[in-house]
Structure formats: structure tokens, C-alpha cells
N, C-alpha and C. Protein backbone atom coordinates (compact mmCIF):
# COMPACT_ATOMS: atom_id res chain seq x y z
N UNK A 1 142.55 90.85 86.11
CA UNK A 1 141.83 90.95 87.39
C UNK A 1 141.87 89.59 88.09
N UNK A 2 142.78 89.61 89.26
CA UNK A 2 142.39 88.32 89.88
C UNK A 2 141.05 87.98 91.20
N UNK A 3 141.03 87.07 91.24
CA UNK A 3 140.05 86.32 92.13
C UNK A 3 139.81 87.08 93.22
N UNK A 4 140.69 87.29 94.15
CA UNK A 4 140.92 87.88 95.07
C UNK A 4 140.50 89.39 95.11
N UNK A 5 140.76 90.04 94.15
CA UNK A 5 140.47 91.51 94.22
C UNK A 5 139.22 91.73 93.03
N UNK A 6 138.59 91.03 92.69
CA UNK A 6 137.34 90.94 92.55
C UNK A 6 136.41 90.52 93.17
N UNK A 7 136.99 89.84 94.55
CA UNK A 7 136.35 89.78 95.73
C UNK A 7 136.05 90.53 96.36
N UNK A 8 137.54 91.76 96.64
CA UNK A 8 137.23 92.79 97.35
C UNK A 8 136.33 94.00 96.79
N UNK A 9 136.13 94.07 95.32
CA UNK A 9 135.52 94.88 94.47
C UNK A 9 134.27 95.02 94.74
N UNK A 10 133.74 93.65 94.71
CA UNK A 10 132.66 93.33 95.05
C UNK A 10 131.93 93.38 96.31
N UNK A 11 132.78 93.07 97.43
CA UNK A 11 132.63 93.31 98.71
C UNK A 11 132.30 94.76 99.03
N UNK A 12 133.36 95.72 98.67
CA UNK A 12 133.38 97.03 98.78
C UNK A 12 132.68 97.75 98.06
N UNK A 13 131.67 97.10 96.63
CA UNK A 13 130.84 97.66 96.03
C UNK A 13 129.46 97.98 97.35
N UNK A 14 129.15 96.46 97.13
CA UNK A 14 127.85 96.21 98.14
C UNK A 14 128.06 96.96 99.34
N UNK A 15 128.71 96.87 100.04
CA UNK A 15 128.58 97.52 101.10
C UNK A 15 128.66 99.50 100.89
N UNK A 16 129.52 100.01 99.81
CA UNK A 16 129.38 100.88 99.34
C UNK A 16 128.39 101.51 98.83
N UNK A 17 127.81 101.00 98.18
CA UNK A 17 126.15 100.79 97.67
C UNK A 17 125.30 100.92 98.56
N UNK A 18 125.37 99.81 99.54
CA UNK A 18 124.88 99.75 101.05
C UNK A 18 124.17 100.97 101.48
N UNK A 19 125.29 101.95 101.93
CA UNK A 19 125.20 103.29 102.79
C UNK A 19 124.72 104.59 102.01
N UNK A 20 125.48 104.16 100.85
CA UNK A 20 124.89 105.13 100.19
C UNK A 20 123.65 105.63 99.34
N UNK A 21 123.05 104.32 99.45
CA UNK A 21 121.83 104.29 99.31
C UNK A 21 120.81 104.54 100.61
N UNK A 22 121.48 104.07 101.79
CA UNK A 22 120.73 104.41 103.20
C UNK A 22 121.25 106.26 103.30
């Protein structure tokens, strides 16, 4: 797993998480 796409993982968790919790 690099840097970069554990960035986006993460990014796209939270915000995923985000909405779907709203």
C-alpha cells in the first residue's frame, strides 16, 4: 500500500462515512 493511495482511502473513507451517516 503506498502513501498516496492510502491517502485517497482515507479521504474517500471520511467523506464516505460523511454522507452516509447524514
Amino acid at each position: 500500500m503506498t502513501l498516496p493511495s492510502a491517502d485517497s482511502l482515507s479521504r474517500a473513507g471520511y467523506v464516505f462515512a460523511g454522507w452516509n451517516t447524514a
